[in-house]
ModelCIF file with pLDDT and N, C-alpha, C, O atoms, coordinates in Angstrom:
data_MODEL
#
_entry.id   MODEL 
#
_entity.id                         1 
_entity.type                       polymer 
_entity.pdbx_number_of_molecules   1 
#
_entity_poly.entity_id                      1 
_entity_poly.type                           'polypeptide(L)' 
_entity_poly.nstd_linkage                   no 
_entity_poly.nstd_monomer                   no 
_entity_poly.pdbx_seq_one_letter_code       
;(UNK)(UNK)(UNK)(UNK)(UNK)(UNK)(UNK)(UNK)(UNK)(UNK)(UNK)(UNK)(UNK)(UNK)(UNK)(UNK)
(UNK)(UNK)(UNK)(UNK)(UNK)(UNK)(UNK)(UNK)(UNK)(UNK)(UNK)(UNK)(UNK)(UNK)(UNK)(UNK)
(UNK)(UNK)(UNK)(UNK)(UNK)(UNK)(UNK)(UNK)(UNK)(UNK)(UNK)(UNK)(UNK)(UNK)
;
_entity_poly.pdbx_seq_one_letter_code_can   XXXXXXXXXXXXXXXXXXXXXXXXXXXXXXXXXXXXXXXXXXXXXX 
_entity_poly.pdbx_strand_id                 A 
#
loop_
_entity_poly_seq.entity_id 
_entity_poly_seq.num 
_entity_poly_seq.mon_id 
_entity_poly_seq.hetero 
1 1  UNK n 
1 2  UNK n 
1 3  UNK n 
1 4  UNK n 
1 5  UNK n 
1 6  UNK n 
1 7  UNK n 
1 8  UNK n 
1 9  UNK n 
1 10 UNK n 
1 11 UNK n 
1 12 UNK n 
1 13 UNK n 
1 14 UNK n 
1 15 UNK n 
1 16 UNK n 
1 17 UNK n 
1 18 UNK n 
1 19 UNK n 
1 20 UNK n 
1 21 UNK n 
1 22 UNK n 
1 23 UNK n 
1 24 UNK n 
1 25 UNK n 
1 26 UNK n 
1 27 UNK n 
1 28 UNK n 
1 29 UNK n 
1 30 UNK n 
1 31 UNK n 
1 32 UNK n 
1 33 UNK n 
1 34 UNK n 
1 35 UNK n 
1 36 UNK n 
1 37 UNK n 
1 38 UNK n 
1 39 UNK n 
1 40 UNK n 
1 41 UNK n 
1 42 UNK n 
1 43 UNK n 
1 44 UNK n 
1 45 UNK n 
1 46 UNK n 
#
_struct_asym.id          A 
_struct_asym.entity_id   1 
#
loop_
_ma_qa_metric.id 
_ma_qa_metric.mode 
_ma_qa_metric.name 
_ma_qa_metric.software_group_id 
_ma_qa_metric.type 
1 global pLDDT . pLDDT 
2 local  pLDDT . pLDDT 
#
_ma_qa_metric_global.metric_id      1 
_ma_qa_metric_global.metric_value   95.85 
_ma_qa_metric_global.model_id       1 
_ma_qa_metric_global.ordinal_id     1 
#
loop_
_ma_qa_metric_local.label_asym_id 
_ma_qa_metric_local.label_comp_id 
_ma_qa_metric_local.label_seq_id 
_ma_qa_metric_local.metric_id 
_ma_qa_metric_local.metric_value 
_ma_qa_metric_local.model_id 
_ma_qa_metric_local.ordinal_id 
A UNK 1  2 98.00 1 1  
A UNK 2  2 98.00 1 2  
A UNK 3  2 98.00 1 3  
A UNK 4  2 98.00 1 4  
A UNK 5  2 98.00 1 5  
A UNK 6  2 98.00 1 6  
A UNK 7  2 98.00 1 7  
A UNK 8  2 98.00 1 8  
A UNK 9  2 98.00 1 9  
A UNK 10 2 98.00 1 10 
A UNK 11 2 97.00 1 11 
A UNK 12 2 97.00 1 12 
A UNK 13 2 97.00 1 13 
A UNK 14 2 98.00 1 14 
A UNK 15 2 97.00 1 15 
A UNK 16 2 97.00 1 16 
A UNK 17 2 98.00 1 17 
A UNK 18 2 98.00 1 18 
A UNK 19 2 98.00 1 19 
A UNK 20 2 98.00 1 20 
A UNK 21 2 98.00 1 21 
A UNK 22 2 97.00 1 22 
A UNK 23 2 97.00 1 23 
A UNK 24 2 96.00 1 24 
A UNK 25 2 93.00 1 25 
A UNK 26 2 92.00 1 26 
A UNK 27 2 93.00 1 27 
A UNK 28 2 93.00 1 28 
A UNK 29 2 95.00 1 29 
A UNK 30 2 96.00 1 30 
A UNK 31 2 95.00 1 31 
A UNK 32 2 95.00 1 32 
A UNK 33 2 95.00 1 33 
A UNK 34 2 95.00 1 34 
A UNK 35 2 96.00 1 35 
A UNK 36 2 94.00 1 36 
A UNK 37 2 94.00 1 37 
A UNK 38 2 97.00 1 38 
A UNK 39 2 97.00 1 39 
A UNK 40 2 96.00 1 40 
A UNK 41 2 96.00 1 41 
A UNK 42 2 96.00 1 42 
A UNK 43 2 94.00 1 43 
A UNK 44 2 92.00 1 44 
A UNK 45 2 90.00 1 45 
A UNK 46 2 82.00 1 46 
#
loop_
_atom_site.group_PDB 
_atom_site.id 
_atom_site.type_symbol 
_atom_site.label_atom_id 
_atom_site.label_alt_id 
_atom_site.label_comp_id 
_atom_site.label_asym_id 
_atom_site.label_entity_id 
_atom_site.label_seq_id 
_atom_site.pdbx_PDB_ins_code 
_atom_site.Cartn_x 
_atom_site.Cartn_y 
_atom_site.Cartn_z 
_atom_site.occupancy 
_atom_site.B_iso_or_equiv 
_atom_site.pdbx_formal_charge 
_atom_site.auth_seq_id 
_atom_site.auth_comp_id 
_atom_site.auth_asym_id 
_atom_site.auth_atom_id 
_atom_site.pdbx_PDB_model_num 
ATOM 1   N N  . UNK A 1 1  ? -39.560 1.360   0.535   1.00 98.00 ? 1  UNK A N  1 
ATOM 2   C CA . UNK A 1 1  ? -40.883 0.961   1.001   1.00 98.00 ? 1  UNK A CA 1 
ATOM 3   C C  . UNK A 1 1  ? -41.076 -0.533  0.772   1.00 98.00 ? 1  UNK A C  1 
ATOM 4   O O  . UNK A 1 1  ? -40.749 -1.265  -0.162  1.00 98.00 ? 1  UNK A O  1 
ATOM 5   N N  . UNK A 1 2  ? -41.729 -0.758  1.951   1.00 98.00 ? 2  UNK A N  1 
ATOM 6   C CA . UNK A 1 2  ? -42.076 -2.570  1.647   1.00 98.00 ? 2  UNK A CA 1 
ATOM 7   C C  . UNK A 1 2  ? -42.515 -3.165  0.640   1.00 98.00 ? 2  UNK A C  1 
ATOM 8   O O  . UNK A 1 2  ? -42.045 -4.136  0.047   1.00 98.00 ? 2  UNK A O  1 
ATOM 9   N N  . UNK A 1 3  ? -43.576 -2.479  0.416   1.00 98.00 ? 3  UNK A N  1 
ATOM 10  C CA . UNK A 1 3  ? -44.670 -2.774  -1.139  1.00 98.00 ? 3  UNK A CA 1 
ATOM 11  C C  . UNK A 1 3  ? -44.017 -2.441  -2.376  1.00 98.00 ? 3  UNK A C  1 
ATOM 12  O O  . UNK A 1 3  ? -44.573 -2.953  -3.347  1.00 98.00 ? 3  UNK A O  1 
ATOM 13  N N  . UNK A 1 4  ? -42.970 -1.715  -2.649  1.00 98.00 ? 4  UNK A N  1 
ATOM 14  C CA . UNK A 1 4  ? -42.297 -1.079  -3.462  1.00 98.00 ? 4  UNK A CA 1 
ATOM 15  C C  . UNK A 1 4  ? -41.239 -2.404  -3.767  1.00 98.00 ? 4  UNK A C  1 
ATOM 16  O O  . UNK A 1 4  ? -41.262 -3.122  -4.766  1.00 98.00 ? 4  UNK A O  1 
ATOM 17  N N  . UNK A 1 5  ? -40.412 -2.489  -2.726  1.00 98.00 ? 5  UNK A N  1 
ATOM 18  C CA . UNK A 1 5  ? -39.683 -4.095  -2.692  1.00 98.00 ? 5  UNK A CA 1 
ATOM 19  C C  . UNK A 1 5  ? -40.443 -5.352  -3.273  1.00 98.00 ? 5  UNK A C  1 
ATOM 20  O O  . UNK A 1 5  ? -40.146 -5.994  -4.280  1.00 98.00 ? 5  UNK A O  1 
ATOM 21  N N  . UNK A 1 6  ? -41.539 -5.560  -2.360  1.00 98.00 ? 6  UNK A N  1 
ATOM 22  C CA . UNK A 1 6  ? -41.995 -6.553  -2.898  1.00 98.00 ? 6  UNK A CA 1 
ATOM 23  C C  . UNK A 1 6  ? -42.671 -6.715  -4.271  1.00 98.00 ? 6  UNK A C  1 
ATOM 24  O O  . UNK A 1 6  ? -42.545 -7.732  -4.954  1.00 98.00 ? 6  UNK A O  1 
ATOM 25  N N  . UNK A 1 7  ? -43.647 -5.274  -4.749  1.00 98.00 ? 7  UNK A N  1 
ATOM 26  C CA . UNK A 1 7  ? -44.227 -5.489  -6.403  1.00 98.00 ? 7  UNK A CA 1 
ATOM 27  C C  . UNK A 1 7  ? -42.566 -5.612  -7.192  1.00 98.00 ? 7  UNK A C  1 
ATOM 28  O O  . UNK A 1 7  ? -42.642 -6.195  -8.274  1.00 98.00 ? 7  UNK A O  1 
ATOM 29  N N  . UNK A 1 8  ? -41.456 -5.264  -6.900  1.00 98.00 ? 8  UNK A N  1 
ATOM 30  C CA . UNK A 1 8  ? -40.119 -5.931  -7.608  1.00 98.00 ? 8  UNK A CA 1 
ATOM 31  C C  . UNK A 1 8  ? -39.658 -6.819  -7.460  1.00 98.00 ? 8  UNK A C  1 
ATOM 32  O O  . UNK A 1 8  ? -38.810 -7.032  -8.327  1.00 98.00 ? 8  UNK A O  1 
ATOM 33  N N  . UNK A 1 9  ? -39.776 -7.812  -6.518  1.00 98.00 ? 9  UNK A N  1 
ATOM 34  C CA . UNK A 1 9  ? -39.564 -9.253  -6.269  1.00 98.00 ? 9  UNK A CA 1 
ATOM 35  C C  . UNK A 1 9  ? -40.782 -10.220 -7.308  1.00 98.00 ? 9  UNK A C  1 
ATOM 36  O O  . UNK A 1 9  ? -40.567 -11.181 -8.046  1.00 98.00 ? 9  UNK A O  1 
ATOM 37  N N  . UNK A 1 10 ? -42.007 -9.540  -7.007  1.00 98.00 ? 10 UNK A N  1 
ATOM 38  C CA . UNK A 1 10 ? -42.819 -10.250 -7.463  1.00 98.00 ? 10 UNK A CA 1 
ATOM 39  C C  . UNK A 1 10 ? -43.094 -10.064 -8.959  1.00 98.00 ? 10 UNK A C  1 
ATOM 40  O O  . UNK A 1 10 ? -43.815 -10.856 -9.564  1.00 98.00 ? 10 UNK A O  1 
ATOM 41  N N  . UNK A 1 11 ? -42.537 -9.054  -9.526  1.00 97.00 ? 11 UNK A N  1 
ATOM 42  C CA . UNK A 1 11 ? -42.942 -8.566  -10.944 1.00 97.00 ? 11 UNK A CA 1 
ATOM 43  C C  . UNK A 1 11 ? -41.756 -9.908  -11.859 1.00 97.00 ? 11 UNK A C  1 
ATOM 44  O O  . UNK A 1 11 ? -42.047 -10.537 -12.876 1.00 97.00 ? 11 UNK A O  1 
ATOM 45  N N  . UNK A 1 12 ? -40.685 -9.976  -11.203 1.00 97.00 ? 12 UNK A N  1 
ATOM 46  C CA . UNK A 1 12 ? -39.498 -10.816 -10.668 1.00 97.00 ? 12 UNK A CA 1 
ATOM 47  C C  . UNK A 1 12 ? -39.886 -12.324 -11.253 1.00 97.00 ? 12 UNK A C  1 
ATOM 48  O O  . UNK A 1 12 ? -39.357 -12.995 -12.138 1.00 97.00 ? 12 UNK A O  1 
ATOM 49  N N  . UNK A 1 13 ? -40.993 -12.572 -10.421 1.00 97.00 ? 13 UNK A N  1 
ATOM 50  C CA . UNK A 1 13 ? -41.198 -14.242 -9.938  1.00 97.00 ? 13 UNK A CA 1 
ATOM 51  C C  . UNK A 1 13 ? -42.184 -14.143 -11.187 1.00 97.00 ? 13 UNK A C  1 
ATOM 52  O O  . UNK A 1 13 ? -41.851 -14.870 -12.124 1.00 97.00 ? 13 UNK A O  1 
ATOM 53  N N  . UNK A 1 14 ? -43.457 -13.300 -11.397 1.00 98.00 ? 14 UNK A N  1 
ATOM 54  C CA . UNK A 1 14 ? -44.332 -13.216 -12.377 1.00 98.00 ? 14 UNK A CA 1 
ATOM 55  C C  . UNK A 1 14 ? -44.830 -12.112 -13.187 1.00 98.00 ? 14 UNK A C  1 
ATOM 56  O O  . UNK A 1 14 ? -45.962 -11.675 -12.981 1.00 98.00 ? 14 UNK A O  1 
ATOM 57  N N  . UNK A 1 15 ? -44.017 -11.587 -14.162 1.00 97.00 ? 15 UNK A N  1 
ATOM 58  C CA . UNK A 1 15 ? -44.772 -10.618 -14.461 1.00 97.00 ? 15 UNK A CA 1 
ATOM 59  C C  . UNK A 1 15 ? -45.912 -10.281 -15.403 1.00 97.00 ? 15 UNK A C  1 
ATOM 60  O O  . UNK A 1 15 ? -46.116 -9.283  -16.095 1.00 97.00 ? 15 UNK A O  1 
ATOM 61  N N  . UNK A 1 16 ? -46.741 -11.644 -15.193 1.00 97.00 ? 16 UNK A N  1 
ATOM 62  C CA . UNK A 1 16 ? -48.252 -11.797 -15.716 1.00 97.00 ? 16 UNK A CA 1 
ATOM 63  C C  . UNK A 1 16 ? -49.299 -11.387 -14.718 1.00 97.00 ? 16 UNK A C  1 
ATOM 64  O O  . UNK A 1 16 ? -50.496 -11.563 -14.941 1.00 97.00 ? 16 UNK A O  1 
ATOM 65  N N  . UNK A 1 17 ? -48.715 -10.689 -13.313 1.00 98.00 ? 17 UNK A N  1 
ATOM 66  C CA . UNK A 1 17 ? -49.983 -10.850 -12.333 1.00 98.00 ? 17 UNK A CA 1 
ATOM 67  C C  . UNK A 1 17 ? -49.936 -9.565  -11.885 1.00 98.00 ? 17 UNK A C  1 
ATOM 68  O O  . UNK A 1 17 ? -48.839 -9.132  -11.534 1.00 98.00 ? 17 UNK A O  1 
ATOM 69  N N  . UNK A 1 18 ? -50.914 -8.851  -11.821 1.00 98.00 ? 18 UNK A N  1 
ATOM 70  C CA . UNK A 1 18 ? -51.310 -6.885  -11.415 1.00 98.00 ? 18 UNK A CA 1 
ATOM 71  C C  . UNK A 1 18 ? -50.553 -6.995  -9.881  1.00 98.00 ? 18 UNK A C  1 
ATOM 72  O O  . UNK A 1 18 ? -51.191 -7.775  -9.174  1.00 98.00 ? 18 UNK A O  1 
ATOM 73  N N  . UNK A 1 19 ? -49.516 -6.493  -9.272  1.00 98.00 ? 19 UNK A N  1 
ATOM 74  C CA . UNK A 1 19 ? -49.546 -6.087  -8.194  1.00 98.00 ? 19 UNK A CA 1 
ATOM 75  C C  . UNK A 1 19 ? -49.703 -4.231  -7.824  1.00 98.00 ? 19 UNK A C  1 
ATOM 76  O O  . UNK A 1 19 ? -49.027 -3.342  -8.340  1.00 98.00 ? 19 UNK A O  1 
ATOM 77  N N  . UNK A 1 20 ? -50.416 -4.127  -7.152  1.00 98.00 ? 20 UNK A N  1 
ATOM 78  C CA . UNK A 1 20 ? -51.125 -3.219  -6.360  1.00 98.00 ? 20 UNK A CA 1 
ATOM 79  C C  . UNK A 1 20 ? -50.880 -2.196  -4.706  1.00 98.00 ? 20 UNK A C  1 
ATOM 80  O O  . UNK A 1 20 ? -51.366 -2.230  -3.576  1.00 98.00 ? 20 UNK A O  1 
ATOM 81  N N  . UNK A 1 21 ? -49.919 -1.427  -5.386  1.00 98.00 ? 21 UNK A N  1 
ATOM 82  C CA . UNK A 1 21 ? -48.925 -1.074  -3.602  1.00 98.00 ? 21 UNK A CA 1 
ATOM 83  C C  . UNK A 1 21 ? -50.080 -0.044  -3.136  1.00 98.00 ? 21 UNK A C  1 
ATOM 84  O O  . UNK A 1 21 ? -50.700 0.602   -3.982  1.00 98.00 ? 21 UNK A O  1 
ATOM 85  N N  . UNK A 1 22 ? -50.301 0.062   -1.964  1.00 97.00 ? 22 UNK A N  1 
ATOM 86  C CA . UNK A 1 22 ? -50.913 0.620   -0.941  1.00 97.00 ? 22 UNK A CA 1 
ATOM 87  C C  . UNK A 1 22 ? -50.175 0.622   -0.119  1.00 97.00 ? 22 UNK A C  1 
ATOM 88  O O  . UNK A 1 22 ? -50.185 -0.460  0.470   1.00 97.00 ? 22 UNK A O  1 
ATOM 89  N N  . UNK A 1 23 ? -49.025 1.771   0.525   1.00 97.00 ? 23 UNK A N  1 
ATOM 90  C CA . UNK A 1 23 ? -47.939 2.082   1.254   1.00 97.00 ? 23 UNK A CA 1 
ATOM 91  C C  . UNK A 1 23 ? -48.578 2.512   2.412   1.00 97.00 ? 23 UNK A C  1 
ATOM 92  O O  . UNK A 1 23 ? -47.826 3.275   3.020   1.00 97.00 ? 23 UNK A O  1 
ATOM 93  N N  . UNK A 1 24 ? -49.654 2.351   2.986   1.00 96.00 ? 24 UNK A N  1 
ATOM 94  C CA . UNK A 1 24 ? -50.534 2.808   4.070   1.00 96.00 ? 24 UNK A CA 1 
ATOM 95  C C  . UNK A 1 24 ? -50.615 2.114   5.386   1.00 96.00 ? 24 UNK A C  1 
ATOM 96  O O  . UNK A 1 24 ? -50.102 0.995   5.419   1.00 96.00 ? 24 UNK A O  1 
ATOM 97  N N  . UNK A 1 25 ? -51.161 2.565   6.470   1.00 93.00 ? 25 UNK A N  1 
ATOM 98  C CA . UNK A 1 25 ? -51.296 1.831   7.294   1.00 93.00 ? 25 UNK A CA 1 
ATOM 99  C C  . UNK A 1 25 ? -52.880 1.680   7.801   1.00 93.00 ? 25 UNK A C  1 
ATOM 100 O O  . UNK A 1 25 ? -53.501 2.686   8.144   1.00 93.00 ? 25 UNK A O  1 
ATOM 101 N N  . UNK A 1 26 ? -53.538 0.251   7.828   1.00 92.00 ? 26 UNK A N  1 
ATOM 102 C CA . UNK A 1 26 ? -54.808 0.128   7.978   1.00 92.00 ? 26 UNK A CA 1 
ATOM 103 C C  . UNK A 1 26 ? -55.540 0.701   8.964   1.00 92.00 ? 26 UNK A C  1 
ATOM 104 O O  . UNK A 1 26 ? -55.246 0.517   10.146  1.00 92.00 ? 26 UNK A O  1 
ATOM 105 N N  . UNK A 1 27 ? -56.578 1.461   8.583   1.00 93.00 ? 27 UNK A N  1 
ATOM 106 C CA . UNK A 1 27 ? -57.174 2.341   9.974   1.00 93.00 ? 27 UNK A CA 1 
ATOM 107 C C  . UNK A 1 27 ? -58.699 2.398   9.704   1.00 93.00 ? 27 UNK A C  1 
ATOM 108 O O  . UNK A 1 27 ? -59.251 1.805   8.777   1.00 93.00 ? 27 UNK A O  1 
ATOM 109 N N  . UNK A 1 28 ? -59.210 3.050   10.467  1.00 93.00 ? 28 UNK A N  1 
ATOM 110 C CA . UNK A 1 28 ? -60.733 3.201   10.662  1.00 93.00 ? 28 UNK A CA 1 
ATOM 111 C C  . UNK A 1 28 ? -61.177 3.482   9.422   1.00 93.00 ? 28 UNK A C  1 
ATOM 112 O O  . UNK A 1 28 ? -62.117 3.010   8.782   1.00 93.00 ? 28 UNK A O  1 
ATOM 113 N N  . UNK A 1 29 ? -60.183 4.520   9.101   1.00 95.00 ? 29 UNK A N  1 
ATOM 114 C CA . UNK A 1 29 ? -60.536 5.672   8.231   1.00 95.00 ? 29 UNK A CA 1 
ATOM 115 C C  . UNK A 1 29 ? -60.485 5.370   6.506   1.00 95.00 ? 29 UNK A C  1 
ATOM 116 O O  . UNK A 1 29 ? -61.125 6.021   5.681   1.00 95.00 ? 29 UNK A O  1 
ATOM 117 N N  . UNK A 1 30 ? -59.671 4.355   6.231   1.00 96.00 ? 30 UNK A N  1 
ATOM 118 C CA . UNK A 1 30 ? -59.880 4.026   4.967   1.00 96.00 ? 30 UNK A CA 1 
ATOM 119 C C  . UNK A 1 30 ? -59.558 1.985   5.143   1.00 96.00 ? 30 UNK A C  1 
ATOM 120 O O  . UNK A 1 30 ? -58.981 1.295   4.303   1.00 96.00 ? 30 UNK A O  1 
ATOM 121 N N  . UNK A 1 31 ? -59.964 1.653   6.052   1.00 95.00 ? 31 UNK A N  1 
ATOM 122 C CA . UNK A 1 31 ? -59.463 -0.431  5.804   1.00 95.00 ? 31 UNK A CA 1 
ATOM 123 C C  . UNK A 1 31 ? -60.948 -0.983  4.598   1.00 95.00 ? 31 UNK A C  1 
ATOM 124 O O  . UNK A 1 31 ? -60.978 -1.874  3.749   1.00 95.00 ? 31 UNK A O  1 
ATOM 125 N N  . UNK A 1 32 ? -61.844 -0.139  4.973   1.00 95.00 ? 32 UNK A N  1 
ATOM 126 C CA . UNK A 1 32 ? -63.131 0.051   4.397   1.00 95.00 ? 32 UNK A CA 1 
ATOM 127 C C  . UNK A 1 32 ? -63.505 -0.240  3.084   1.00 95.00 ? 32 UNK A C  1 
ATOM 128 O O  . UNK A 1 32 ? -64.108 -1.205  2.614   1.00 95.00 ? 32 UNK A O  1 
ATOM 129 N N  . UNK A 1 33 ? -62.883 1.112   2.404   1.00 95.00 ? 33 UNK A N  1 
ATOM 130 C CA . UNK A 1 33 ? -62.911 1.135   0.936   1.00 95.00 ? 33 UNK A CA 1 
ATOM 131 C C  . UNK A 1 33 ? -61.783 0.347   0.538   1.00 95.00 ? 33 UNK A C  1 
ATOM 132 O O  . UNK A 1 33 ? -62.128 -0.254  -0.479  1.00 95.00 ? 33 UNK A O  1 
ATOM 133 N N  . UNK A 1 34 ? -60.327 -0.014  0.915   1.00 95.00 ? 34 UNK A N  1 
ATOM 134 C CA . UNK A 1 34 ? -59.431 -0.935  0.317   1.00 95.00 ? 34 UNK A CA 1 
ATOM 135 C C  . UNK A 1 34 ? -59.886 -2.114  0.117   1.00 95.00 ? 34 UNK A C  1 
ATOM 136 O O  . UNK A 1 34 ? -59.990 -2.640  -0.992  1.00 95.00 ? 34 UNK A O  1 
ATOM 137 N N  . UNK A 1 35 ? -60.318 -2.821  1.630   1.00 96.00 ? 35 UNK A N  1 
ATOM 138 C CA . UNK A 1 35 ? -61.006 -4.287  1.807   1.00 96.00 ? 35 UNK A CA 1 
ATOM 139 C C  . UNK A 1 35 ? -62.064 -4.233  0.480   1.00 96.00 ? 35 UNK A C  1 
ATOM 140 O O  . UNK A 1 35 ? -62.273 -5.299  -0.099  1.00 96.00 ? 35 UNK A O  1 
ATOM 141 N N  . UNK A 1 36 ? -62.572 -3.294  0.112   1.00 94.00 ? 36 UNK A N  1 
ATOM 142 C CA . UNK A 1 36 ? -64.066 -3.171  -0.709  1.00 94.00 ? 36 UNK A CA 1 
ATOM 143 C C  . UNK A 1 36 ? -63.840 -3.834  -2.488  1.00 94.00 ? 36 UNK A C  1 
ATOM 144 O O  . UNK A 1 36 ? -64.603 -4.385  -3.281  1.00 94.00 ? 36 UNK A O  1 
ATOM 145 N N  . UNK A 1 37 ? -62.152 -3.355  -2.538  1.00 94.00 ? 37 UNK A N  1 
ATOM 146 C CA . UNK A 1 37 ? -61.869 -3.796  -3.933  1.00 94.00 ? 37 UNK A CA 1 
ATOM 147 C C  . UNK A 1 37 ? -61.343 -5.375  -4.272  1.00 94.00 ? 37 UNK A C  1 
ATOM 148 O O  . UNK A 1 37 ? -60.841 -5.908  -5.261  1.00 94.00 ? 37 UNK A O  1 
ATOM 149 N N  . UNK A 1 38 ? -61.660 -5.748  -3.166  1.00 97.00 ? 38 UNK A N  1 
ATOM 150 C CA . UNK A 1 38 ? -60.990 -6.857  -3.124  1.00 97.00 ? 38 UNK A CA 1 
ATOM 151 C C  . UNK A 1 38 ? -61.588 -8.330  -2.708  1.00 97.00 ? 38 UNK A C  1 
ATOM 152 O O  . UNK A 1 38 ? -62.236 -8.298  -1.662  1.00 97.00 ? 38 UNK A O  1 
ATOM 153 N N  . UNK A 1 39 ? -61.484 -9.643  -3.357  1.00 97.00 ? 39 UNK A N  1 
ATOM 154 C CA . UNK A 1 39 ? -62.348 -10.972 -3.223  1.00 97.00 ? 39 UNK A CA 1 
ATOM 155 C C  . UNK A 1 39 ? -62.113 -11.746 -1.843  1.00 97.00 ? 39 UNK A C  1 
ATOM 156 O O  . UNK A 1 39 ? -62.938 -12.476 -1.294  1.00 97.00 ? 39 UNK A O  1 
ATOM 157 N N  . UNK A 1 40 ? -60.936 -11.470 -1.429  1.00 96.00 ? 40 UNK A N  1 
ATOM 158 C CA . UNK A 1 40 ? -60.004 -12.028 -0.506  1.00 96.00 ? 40 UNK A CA 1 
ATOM 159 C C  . UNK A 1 40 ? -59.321 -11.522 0.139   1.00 96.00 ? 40 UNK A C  1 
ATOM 160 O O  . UNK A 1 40 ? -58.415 -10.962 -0.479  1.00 96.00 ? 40 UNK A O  1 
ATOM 161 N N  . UNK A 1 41 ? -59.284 -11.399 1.431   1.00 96.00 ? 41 UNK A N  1 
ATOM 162 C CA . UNK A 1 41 ? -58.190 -10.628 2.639   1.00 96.00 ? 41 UNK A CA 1 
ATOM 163 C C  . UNK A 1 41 ? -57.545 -11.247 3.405   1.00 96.00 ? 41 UNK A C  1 
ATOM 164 O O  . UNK A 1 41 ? -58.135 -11.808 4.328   1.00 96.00 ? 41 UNK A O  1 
ATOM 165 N N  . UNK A 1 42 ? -55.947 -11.370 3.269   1.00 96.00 ? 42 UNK A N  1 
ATOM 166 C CA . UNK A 1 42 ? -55.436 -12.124 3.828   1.00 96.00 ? 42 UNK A CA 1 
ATOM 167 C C  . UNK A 1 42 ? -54.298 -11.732 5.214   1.00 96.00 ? 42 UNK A C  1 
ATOM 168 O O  . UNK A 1 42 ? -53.265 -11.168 4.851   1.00 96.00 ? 42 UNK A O  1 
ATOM 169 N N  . UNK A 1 43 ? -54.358 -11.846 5.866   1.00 94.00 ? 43 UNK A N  1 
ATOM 170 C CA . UNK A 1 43 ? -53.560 -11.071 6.777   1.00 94.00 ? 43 UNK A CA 1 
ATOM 171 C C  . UNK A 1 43 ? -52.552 -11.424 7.934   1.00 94.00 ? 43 UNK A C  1 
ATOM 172 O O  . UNK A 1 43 ? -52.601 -12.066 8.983   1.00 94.00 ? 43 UNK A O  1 
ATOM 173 N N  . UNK A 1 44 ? -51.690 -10.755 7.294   1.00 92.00 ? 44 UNK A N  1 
ATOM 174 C CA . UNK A 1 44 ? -50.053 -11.079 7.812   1.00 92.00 ? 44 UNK A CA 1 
ATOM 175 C C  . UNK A 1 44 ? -49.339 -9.669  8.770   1.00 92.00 ? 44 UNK A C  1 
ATOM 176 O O  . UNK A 1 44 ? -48.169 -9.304  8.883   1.00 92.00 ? 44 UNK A O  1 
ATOM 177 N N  . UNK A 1 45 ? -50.484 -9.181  9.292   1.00 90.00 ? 45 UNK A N  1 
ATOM 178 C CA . UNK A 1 45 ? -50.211 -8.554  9.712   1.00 90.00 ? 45 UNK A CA 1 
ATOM 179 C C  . UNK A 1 45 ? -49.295 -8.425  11.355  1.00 90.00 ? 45 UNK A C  1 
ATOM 180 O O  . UNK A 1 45 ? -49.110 -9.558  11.798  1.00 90.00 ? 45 UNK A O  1 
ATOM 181 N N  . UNK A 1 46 ? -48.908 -7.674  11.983  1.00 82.00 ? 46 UNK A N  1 
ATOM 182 C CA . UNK A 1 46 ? -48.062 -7.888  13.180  1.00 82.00 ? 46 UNK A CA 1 
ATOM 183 C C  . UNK A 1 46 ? -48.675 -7.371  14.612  1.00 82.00 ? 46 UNK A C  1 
ATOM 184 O O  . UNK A 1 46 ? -48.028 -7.516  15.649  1.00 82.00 ? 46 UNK A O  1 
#
């Protein structure tokens, strides 16, 4: 999994900083409550 790769690259580069996998794909049905926990949305999406 992507997020799985990357919180190990990144635990890697820093492992002072919370990473947070959400293996999901953004939809109606929950972009809502994820976006909700969060200060900043950044998107790299395709």
């Amino acid at each position: 999994l992507k997020v799985e790769s990357a919180r190990e690259t990144l635990a890697a580069v820093n492992p002072g900083v919370r990473i947070e996998a959400h293996p999901v794909r953004l939809g109606p049905e929950n972009a809502a409550a994820l976006i909700g926990d969060y200060d900043l949305v950044a998107d790299g999406s395709d």
